[in-house]
Protein backbone atom coordinates (compact mmCIF):
# COMPACT_ATOMS: atom_id res chain seq x y z
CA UNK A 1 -5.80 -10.83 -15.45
CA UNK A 2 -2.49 -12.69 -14.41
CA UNK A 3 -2.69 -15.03 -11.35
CA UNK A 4 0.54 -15.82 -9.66
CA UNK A 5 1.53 -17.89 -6.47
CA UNK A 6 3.78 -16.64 -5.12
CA UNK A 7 5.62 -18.42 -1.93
CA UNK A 8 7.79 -15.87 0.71
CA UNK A 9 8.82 -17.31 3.57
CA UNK A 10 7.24 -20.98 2.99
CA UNK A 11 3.99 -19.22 2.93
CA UNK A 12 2.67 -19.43 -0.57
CA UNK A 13 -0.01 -16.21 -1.74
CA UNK A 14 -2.57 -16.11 -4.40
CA UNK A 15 -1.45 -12.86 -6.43
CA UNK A 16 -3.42 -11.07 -9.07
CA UNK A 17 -2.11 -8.24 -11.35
CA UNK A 18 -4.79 -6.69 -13.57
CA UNK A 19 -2.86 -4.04 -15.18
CA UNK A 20 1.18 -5.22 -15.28
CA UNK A 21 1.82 -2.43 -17.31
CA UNK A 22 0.36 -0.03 -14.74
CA UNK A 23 2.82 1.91 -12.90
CA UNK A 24 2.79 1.86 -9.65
CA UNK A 25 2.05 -1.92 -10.16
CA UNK A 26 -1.37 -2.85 -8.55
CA UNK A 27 -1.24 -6.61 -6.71
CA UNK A 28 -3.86 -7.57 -4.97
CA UNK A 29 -2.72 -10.53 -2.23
CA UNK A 30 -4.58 -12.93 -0.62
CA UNK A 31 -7.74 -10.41 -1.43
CA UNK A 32 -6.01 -7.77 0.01
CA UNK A 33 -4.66 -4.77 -2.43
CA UNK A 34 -1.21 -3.35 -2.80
CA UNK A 35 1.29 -1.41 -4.61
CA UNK A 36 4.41 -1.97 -6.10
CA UNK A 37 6.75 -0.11 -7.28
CA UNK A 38 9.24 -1.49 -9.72
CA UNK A 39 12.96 -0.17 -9.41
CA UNK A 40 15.20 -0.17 -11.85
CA UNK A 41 18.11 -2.00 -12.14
CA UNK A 42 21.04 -0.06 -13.74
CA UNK A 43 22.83 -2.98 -15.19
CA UNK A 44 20.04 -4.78 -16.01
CA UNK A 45 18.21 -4.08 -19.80
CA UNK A 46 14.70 -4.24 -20.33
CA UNK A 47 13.54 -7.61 -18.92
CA UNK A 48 11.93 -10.27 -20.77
CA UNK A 49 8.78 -11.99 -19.93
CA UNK A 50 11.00 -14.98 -18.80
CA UNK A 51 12.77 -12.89 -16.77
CA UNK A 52 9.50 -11.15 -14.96
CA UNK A 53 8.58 -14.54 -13.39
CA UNK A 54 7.12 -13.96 -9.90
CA UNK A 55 9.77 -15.83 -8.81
CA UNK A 56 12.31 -13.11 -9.76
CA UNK A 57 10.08 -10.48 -8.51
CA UNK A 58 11.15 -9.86 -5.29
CA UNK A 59 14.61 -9.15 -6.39
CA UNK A 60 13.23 -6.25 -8.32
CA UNK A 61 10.09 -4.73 -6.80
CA UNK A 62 9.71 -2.64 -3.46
CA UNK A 63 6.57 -3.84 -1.86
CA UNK A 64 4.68 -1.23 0.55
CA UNK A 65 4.81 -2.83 4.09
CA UNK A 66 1.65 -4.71 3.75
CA UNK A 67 3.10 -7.95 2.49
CA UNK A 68 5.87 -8.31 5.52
CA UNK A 69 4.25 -10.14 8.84
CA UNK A 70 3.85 -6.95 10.67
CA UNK A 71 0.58 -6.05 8.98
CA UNK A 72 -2.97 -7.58 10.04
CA UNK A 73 -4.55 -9.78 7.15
CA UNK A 74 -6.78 -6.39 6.56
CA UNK A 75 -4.72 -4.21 6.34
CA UNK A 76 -3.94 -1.78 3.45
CA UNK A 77 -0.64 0.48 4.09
CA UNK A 78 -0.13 4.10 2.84
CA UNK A 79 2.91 5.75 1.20
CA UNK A 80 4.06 8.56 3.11
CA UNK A 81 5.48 11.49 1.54
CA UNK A 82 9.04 13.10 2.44
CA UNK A 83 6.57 15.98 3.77
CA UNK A 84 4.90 13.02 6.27
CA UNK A 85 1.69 13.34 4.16
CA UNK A 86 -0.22 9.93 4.27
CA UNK A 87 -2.00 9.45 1.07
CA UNK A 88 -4.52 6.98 -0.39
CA UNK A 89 -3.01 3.55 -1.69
CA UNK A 90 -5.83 3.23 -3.78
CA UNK A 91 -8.76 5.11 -4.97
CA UNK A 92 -12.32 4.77 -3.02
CA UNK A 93 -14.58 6.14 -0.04
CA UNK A 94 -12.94 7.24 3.36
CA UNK A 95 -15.64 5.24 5.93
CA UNK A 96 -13.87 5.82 9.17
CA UNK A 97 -11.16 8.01 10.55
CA UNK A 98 -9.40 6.70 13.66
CA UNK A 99 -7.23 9.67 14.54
CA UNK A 100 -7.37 13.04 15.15
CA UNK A 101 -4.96 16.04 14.77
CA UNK A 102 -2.77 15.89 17.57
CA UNK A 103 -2.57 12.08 18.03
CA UNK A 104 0.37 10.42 18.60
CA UNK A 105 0.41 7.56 16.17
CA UNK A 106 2.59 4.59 16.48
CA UNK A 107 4.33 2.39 13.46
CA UNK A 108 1.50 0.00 12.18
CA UNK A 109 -1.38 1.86 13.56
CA UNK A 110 -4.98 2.16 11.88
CA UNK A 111 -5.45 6.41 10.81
CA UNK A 112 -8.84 5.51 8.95
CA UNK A 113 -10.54 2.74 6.89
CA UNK A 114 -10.65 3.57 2.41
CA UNK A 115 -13.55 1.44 1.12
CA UNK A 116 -12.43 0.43 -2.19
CA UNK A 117 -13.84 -2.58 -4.51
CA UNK A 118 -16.02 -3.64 -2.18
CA UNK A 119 -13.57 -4.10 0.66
CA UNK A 120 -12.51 -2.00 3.73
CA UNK A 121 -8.81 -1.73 3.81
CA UNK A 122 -7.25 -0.01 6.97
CA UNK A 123 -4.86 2.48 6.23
CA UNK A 124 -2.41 2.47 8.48
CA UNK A 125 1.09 4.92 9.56
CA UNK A 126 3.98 3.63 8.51
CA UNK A 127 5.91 6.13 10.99
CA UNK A 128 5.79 6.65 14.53
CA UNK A 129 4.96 10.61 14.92
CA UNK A 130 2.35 13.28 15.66
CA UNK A 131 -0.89 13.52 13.29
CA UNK A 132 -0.89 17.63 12.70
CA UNK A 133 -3.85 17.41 9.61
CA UNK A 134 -6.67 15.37 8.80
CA UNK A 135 -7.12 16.51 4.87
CA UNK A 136 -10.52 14.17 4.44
CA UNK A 137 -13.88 13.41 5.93
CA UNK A 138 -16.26 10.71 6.12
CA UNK A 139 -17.72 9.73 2.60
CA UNK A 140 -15.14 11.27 0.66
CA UNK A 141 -13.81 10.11 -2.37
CA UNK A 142 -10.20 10.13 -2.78
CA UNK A 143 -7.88 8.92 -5.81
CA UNK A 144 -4.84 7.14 -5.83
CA UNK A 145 -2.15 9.14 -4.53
CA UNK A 146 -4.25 11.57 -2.70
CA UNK A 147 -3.24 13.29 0.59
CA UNK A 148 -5.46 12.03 3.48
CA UNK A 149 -3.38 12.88 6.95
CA UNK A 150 0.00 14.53 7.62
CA UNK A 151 2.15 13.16 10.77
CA UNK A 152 5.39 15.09 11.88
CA UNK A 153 8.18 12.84 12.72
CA UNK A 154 8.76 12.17 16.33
């Protein structure tokens, strides 16, 4: 498995990518996990290996919000769909749900906690809105990509 340091900010992260071929890209930081998406440059041709040095990364990828300062250190952040659908960053066990349906959740807050390798990682809203569905339950298994609670925009 790669290991990367990578240093944002003048603070320097221990990255791991098991699968760099996998797409989304699967990082885990610091312990924590997240995904990245890679976006494609039209200009650019098929990178080389030299030119997929972490230290170019950043100029390519589209991080979810976990790696910015806003997010605790256990935090694990959740794609939302254009139809406000909050789905699983990762495949594991829902352990905890922190909302219910008709909750007004704020930017940044905890909606439940994913058990996954091990680890609890908070998922959390990355939109300020109104939770209308919980689609999961305590002990459930979700995949990647899953559905798990829908918030209407404010």
């Amino acid at each position: 498995m790669p290991n990367y340091r990578v240093t944002i900010e003048s603070r320097t992260y221990e990255v791991q990518v098991p699968d760099p071929g996998e797409r989304p890209v699967r990082a885990i930081v610091d312990g924590q996990v997240f995904e990245v998406h890679i976006q494609p440059e039209a200009t650019v041709s098929a990178p080389t290996v030299a030119e997929m040095e972490l230290a170019h990364i950043p100029e390519r990828v589209q991080a979810v919000p976990a790696v910015t300062a806003v997010a605790p250190p256990a935090a694990a952040w959740s794609a939302v769909a254009g139809n406000g659908e909050v789905t699983a960053p990762l495949p594991g066990t829902i352990v905890s749900i922190s909302v219910a349906a008709g909750d007004t959740v704020e930017y940044g807050q905890e909606l439940c906690v994913l058990e996954a390798m091990k680890m609890n990682n908070a998922i959390r809203s990355t939109q300020v809105g109104q939770v209308t569905e919980i689609l999961v339950t305590v002990g459930q298994r979700v995949q990647h990509g899953e559905p798990l609670i829908v918030i209407a925009e404010a």
